[in-house]
PDB file of N, CA and C in Angstrom:
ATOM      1  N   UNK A   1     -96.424  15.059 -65.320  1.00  0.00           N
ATOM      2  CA  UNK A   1     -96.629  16.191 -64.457  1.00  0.00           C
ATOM      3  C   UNK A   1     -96.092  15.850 -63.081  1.00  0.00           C
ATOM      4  N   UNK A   2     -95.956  16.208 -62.525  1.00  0.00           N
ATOM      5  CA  UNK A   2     -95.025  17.059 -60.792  1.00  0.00           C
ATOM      6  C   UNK A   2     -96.354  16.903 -59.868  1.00  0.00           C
ATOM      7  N   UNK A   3     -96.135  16.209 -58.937  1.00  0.00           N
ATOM      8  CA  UNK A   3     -97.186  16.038 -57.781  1.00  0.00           C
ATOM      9  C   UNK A   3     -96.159  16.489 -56.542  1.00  0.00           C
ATOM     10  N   UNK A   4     -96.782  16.920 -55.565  1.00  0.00           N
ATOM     11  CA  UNK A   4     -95.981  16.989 -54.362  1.00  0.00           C
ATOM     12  C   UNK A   4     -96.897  16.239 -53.170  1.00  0.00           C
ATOM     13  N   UNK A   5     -96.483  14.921 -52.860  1.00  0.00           N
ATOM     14  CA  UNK A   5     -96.827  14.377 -51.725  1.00  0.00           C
ATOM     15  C   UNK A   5     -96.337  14.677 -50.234  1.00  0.00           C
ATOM     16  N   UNK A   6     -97.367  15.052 -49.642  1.00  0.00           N
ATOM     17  CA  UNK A   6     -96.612  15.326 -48.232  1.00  0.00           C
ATOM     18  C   UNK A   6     -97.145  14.534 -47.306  1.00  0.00           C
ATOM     19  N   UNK A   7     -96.454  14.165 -46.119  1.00  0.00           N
ATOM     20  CA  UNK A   7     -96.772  13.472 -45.390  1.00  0.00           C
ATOM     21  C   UNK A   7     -96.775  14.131 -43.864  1.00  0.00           C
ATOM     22  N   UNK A   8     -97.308  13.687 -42.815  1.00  0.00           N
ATOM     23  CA  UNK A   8     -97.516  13.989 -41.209  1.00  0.00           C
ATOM     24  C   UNK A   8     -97.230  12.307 -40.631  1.00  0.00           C
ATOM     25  N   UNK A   9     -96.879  12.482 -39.161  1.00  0.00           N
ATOM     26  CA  UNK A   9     -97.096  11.292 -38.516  1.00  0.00           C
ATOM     27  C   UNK A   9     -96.375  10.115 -38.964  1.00  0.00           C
ATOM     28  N   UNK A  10     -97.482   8.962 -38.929  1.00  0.00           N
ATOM     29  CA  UNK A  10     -96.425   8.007 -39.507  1.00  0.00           C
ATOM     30  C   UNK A  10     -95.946   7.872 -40.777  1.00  0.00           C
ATOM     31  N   UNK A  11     -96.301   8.269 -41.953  1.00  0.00           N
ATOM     32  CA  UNK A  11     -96.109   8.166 -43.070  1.00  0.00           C
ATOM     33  C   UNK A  11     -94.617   8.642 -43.197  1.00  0.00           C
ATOM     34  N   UNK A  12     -94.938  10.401 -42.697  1.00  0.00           N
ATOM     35  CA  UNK A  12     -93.672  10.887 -42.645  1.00  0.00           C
ATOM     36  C   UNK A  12     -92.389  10.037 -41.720  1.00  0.00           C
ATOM     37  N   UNK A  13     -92.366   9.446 -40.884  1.00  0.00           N
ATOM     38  CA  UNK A  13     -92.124   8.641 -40.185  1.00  0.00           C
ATOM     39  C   UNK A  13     -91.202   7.486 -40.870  1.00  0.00           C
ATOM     40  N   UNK A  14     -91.826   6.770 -41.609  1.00  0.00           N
ATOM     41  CA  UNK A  14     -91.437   5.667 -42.467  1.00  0.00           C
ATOM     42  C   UNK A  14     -90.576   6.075 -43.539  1.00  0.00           C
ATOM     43  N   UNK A  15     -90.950   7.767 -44.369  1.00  0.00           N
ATOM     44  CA  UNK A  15     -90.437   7.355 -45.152  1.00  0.00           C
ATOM     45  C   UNK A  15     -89.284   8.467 -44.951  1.00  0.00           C
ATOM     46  N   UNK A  16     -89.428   9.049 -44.036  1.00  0.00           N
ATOM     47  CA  UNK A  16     -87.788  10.093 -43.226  1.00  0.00           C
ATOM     48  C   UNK A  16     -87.887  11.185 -43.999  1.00  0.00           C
ATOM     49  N   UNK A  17     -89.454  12.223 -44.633  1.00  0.00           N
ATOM     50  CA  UNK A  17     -89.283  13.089 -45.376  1.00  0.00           C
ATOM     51  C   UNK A  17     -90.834  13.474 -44.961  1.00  0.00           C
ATOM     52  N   UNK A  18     -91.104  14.627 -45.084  1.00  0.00           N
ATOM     53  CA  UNK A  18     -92.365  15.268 -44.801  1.00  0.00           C
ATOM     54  C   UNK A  18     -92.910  15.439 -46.320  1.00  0.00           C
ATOM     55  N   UNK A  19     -92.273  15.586 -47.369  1.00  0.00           N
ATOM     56  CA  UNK A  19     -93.008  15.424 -48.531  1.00  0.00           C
ATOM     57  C   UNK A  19     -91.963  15.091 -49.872  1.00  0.00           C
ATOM     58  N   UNK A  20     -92.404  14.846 -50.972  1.00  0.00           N
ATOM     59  CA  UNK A  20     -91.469  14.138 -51.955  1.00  0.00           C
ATOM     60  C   UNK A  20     -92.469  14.601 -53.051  1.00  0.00           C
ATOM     61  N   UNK A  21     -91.162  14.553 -54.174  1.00  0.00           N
ATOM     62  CA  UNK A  21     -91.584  15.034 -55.546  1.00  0.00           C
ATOM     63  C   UNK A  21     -92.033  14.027 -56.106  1.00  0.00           C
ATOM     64  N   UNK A  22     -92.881  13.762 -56.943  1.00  0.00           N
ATOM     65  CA  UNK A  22     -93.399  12.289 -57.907  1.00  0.00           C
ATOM     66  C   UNK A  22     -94.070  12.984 -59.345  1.00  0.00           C
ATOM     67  N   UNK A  23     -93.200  12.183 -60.278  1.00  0.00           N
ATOM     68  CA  UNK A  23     -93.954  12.901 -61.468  1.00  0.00           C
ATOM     69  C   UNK A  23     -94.690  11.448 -62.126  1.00  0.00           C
ATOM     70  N   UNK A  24     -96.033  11.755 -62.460  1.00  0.00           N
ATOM     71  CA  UNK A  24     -97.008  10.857 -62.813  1.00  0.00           C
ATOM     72  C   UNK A  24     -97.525  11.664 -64.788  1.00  0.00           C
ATOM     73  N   UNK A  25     -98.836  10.327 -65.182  1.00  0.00           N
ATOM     74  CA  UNK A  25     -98.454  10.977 -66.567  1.00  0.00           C
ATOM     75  C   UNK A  25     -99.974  11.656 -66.229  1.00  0.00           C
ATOM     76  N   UNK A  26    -100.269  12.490 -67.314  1.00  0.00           N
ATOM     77  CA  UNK A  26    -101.506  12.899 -67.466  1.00  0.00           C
ATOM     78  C   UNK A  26    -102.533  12.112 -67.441  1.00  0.00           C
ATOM     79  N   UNK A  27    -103.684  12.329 -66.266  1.00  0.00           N
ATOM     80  CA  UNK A  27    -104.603  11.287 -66.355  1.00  0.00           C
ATOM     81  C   UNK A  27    -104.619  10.062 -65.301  1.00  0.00           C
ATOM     82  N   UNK A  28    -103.662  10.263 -64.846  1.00  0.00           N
ATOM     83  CA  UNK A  28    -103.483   9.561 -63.206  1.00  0.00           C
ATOM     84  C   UNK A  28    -104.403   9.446 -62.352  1.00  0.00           C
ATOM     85  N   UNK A  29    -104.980   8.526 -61.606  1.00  0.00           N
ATOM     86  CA  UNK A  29    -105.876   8.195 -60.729  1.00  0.00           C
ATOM     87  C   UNK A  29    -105.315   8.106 -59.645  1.00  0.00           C
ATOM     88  N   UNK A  30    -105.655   8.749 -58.426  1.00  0.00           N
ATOM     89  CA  UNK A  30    -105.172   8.964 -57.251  1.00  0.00           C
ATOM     90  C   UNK A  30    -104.769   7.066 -56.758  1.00  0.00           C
ATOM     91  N   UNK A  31    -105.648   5.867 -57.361  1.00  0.00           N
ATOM     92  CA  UNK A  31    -105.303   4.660 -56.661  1.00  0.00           C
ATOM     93  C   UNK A  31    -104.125   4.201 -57.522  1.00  0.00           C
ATOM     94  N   UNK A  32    -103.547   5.022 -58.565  1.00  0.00           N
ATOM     95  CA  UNK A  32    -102.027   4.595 -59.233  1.00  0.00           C
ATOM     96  C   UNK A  32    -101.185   5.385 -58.517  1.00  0.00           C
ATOM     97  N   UNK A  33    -101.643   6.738 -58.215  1.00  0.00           N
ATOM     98  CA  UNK A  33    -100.185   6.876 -57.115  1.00  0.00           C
ATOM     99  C   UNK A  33    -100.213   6.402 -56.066  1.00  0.00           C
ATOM    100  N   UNK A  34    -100.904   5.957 -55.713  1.00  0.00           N
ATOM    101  CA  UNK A  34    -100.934   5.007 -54.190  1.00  0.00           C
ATOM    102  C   UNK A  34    -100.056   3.415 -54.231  1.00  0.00           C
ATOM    103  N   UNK A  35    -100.222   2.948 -55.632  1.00  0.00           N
ATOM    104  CA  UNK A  35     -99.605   2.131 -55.991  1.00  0.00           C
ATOM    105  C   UNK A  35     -98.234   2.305 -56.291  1.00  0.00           C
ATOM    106  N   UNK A  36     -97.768   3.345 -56.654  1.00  0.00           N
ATOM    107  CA  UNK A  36     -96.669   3.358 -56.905  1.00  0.00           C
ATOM    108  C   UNK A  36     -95.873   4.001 -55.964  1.00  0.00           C
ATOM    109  N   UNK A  37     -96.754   4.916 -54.755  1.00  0.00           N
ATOM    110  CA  UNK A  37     -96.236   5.183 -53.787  1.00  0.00           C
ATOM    111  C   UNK A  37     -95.537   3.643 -52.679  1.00  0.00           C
ATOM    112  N   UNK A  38     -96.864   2.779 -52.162  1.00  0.00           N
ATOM    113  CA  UNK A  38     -96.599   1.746 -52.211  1.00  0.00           C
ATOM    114  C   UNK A  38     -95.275   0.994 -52.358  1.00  0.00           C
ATOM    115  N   UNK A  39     -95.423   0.644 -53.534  1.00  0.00           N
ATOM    116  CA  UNK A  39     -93.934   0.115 -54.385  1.00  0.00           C
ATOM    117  C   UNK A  39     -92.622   0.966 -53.539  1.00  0.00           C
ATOM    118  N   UNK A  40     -92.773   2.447 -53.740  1.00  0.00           N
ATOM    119  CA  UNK A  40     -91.561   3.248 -53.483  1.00  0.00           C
ATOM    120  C   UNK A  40     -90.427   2.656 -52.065  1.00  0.00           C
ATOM    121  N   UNK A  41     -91.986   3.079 -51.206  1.00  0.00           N
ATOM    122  CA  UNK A  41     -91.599   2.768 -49.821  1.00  0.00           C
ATOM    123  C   UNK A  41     -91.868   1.711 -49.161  1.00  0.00           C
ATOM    124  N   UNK A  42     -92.400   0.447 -49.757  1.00  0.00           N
ATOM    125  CA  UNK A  42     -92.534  -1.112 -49.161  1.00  0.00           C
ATOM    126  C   UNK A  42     -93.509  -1.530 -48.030  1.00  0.00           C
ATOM    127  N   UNK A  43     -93.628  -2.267 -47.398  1.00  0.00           N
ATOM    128  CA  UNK A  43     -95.070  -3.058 -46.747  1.00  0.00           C
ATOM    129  C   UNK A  43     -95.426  -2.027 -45.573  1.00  0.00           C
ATOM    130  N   UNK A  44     -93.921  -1.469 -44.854  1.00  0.00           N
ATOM    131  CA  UNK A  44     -95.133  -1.030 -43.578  1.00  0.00           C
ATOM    132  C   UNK A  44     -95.838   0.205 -44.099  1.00  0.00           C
ATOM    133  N   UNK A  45     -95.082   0.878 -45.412  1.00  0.00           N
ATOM    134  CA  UNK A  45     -96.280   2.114 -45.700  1.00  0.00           C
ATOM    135  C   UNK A  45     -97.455   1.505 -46.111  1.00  0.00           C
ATOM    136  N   UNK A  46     -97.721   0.578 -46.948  1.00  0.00           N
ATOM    137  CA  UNK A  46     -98.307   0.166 -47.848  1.00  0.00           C
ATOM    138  C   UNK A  46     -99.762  -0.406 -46.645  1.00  0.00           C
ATOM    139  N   UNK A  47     -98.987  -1.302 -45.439  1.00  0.00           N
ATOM    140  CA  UNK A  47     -99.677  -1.614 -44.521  1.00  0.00           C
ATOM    141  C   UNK A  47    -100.532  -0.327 -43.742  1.00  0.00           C
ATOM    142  N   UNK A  48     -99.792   0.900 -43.703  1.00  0.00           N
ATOM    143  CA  UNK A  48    -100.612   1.689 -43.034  1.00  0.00           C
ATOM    144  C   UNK A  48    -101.586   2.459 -44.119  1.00  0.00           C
ATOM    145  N   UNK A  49    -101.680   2.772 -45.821  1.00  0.00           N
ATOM    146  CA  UNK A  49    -102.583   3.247 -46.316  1.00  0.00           C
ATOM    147  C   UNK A  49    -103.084   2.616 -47.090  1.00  0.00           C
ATOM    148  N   UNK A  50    -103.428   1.360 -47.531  1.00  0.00           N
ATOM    149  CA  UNK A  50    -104.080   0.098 -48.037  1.00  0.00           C
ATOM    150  C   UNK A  50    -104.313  -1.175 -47.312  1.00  0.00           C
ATOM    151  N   UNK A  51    -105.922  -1.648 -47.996  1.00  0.00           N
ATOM    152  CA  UNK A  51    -106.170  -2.892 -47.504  1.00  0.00           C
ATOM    153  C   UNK A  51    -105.337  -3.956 -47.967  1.00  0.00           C
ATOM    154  N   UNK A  52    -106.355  -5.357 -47.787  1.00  0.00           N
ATOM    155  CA  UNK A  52    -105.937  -6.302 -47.987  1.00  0.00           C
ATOM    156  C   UNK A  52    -106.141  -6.695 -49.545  1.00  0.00           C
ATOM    157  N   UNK A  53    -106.851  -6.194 -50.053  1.00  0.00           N
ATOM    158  CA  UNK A  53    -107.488  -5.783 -51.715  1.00  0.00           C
ATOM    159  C   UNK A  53    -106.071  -4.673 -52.466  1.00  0.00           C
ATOM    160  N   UNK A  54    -105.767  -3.793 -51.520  1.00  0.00           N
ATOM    161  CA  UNK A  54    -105.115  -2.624 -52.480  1.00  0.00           C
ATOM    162  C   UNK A  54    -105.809  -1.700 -52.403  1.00  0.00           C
ATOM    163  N   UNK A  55    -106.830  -1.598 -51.875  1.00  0.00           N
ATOM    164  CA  UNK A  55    -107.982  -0.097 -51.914  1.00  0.00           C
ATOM    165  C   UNK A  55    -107.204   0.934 -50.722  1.00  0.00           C
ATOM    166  N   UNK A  56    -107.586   1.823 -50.961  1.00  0.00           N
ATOM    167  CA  UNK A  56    -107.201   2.696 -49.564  1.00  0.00           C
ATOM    168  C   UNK A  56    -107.994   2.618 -48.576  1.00  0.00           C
ATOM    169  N   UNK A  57    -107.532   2.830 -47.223  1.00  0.00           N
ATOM    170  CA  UNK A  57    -108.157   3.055 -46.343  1.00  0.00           C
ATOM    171  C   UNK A  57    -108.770   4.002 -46.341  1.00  0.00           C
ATOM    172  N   UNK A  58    -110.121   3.244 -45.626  1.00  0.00           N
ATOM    173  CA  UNK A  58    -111.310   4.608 -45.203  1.00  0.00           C
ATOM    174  C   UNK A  58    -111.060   5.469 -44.305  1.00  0.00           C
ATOM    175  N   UNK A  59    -109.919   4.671 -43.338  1.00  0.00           N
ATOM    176  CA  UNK A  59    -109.350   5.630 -42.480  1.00  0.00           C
ATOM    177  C   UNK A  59    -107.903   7.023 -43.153  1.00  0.00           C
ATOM    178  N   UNK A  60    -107.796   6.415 -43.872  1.00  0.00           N
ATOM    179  CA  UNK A  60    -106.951   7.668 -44.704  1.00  0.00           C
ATOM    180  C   UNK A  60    -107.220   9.194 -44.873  1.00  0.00           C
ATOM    181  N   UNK A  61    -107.031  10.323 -44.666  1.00  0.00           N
ATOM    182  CA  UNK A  61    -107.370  11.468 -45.561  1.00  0.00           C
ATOM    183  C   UNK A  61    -106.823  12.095 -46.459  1.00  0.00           C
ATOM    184  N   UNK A  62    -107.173  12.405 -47.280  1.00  0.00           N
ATOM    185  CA  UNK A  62    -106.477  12.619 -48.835  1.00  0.00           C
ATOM    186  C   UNK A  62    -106.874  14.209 -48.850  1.00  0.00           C
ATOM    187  N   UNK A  63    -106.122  15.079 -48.503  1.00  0.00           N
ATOM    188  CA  UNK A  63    -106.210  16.256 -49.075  1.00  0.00           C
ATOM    189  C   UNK A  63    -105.446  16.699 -50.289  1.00  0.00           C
ATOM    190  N   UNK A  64    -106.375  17.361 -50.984  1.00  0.00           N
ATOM    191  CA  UNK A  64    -105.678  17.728 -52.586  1.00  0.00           C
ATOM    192  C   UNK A  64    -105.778  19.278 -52.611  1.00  0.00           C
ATOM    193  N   UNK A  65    -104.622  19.785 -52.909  1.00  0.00           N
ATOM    194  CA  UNK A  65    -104.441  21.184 -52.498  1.00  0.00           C
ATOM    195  C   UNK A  65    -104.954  21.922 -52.240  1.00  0.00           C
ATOM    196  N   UNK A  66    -104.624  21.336 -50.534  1.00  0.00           N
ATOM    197  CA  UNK A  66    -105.649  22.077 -49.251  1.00  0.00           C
ATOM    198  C   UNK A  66    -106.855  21.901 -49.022  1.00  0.00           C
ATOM    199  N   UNK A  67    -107.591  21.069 -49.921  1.00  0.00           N
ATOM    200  CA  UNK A  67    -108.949  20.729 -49.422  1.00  0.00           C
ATOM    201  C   UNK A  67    -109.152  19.216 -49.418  1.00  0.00           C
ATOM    202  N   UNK A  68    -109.895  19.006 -48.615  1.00  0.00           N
ATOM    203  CA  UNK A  68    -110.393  17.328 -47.790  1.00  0.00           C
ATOM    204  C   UNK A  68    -110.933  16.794 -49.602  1.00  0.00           C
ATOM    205  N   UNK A  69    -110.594  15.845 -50.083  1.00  0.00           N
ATOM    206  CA  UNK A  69    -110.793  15.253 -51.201  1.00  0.00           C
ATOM    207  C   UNK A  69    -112.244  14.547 -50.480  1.00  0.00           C
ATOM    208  N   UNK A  70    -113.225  14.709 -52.233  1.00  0.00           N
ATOM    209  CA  UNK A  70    -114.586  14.399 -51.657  1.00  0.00           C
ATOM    210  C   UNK A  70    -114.651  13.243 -53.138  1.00  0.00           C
ATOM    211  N   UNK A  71    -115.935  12.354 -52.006  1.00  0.00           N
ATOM    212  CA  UNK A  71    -116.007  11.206 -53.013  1.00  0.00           C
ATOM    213  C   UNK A  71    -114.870   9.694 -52.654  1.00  0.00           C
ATOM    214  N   UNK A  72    -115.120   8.801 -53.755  1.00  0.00           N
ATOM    215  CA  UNK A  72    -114.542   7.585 -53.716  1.00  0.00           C
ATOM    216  C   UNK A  72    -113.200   7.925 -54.328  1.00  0.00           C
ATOM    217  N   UNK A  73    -112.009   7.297 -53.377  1.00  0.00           N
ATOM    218  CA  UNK A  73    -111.021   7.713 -53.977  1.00  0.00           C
ATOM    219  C   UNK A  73    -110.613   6.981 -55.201  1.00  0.00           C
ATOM    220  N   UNK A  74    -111.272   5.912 -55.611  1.00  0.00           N
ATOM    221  CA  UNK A  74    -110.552   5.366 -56.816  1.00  0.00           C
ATOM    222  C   UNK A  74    -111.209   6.164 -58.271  1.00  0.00           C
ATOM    223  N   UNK A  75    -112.417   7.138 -57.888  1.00  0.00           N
ATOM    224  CA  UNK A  75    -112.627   8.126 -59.151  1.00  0.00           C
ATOM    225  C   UNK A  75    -112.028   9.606 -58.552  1.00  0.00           C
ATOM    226  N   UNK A  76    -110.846   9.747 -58.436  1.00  0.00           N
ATOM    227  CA  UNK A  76    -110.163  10.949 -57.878  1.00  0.00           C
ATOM    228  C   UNK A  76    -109.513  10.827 -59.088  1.00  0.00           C
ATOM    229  N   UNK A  77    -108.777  12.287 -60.067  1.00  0.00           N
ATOM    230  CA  UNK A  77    -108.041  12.099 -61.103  1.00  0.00           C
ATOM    231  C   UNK A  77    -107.270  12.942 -60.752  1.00  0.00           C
ATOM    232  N   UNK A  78    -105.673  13.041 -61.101  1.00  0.00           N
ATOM    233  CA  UNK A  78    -105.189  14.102 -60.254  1.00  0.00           C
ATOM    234  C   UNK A  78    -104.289  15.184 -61.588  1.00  0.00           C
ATOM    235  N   UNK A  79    -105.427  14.823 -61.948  1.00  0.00           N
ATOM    236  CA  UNK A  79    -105.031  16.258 -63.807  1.00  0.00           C
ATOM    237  C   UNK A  79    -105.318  17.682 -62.781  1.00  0.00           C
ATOM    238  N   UNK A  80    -103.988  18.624 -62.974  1.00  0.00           N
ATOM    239  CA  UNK A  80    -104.477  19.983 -61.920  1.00  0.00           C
ATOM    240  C   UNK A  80    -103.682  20.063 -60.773  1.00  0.00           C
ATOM    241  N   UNK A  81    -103.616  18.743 -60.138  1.00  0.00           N
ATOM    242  CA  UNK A  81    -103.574  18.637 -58.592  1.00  0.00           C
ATOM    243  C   UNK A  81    -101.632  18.914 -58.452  1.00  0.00           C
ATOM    244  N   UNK A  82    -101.677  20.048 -57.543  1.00  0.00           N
ATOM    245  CA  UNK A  82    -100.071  20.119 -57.534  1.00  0.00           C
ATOM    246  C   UNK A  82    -100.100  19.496 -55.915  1.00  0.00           C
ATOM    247  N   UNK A  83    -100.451  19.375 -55.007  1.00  0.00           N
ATOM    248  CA  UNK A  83    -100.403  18.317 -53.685  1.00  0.00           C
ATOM    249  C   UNK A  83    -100.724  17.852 -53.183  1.00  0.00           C
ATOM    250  N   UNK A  84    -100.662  16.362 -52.971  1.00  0.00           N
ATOM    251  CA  UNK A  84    -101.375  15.588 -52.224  1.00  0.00           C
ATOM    252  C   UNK A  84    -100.552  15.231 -50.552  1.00  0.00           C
ATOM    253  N   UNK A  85    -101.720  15.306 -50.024  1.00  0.00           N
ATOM    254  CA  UNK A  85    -101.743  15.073 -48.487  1.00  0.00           C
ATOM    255  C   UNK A  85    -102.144  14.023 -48.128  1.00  0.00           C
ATOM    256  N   UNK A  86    -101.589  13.621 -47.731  1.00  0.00           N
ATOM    257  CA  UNK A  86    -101.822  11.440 -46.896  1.00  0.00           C
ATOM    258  C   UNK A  86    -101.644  11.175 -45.348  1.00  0.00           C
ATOM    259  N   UNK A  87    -102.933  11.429 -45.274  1.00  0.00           N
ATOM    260  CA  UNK A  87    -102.895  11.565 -43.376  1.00  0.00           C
ATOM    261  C   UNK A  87    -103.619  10.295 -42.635  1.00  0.00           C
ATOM    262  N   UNK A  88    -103.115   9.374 -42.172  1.00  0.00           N
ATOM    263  CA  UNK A  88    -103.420   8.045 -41.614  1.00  0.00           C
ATOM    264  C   UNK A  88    -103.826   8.751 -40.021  1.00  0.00           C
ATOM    265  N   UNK A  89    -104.609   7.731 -39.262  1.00  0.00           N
ATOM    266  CA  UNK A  89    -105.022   8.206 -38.124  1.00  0.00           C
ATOM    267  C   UNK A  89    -104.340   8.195 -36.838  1.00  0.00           C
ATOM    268  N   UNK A  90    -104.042   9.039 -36.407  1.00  0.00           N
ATOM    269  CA  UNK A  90    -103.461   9.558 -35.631  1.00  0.00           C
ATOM    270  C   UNK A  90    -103.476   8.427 -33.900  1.00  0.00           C
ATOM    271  N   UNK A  91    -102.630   7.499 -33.578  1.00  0.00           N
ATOM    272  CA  UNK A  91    -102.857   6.793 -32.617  1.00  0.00           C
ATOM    273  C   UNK A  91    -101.963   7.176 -31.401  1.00  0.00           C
ATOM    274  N   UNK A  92    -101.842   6.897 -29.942  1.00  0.00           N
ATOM    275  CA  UNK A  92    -101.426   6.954 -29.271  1.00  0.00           C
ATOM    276  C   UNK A  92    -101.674   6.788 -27.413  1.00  0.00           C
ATOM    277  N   UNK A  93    -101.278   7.399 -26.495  1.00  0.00           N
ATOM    278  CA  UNK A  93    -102.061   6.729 -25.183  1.00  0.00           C
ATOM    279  C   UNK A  93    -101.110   7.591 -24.052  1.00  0.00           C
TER     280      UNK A  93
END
């Protein structure tokens, strides 16, 4: 299935696209596309939406089409989900 990841800020930033197509299989757990997002785009994404474990940041927000994803993200399944939103926190001065 067809996910549409979009990005804001730095994400978008890193990876020179506000959102990208990713097709995953049925039954996908939001912490395998993170992994394979990861992989795609290399350490400094990886550095800004995962720990030192591989978990996501708590500072992350994960919206899933259009609404604030509730709960632990490693029981998120994304059977349904046509977009995910990956919003790291917003820094500056």
């Amino acid at each position: 299935m067809e996910i549409t990841v979009q990005y804001t800020g730095q994400l978008a930033g890193l990876t020179g696209e506000t959102d990208e197509s990713i097709d995953v299989d049925s039954g996908t757990a939001l912490p395998a596309l993170i992994t394979q997002l990861c992989t795609r785009h290399g350490g400094k994404y990886a550095d800004l939406l995962v720990n030192a474990e591989g978990n996501l940041r708590p500072s992350t927000l994960v919206i899933l089409d259009g609404e604030q994803a509730a709960g632990s993200p490693s029981d998120i399944v994304l059977d349904g989900v046509k977009t995910v939103m990956l919003m790291t926190p917003i820094a500056g001065g």
